[in-house]
Protein backbone atom coordinates (compact mmCIF):
# COMPACT_ATOMS: atom_id res chain seq x y z
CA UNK A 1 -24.34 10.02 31.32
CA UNK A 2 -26.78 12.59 29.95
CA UNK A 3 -26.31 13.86 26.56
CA UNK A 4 -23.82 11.05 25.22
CA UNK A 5 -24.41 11.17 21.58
CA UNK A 6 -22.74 7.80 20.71
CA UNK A 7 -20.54 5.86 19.44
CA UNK A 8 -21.03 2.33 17.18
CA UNK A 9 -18.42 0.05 16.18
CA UNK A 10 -20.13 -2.60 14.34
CA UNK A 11 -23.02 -3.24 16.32
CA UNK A 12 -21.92 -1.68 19.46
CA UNK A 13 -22.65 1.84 20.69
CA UNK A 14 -21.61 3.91 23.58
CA UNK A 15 -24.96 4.60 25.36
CA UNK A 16 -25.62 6.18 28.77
CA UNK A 17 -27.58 4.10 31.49
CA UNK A 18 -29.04 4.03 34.92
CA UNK A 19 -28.14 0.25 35.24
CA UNK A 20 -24.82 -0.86 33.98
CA UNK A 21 -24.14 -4.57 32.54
CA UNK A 22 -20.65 -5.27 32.61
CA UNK A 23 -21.10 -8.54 31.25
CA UNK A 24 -22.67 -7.61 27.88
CA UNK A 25 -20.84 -4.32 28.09
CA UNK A 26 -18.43 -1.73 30.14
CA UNK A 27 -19.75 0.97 31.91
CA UNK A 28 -17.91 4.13 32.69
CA UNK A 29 -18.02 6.83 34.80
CA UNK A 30 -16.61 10.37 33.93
CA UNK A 31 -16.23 13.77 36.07
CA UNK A 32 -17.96 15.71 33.56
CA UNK A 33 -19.42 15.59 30.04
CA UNK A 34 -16.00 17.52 29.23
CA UNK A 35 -14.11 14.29 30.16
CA UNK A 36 -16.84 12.34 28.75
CA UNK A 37 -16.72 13.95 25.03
CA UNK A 38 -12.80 13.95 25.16
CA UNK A 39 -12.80 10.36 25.54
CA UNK A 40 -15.08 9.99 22.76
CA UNK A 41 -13.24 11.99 20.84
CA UNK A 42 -10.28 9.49 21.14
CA UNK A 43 -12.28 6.45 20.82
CA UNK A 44 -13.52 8.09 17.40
CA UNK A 45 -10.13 8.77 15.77
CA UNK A 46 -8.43 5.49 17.01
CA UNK A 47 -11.47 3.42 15.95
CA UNK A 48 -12.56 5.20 12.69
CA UNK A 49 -10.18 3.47 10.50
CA UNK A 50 -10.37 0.35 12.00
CA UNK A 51 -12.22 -2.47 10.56
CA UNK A 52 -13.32 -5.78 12.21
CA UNK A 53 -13.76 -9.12 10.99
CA UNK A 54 -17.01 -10.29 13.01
CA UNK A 55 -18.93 -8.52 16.25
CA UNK A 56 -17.21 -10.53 18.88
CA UNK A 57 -13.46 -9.03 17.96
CA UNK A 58 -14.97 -5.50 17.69
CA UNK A 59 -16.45 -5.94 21.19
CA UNK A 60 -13.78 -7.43 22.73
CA UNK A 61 -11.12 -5.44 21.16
CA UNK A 62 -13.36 -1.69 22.15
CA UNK A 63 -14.09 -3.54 25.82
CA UNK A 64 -10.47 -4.04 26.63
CA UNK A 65 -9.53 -0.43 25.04
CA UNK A 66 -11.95 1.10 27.42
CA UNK A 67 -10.72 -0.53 30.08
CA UNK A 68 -7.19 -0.22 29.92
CA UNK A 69 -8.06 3.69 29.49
CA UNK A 70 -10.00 4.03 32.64
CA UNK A 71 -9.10 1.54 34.62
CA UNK A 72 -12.77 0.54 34.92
């Protein structure tokens, strides 16, 4: 996904890549960086004021929110 600017949540970060791992991550595809920014966007203002106890909730709690969004 060229010109993702990121995302962290803890330790995590939204990234783009040429070779997806699902198992230490989700990958995503979008139609357009439009699509792409707008789901950012949302991931931003649901996650800002959240606050997680340890790295494992944070990435399990962002890799199921993805994934009920896209149905990835």
């Amino acid at each position: 996904m060229p010109g993702l600017r990121g995302l962290s949540v803890s330790e995590f970060r939204a990234a783009p890549t040429a070779s997806p791992d699902n198992e230490k991550g989700v990958a995503v595809a979008f139609e357009d960086e439009a699509d792409r920014d707008a789901f950012l966007q949302r991931l931003e203002t649901d996650f800002a004021p959240r606050r997680f106890t340890n790295a494992a909730d944070a990435f399990d709690t962002v890799k199921a929110y993805v994934l009920e969004r896209t149905g990835a």
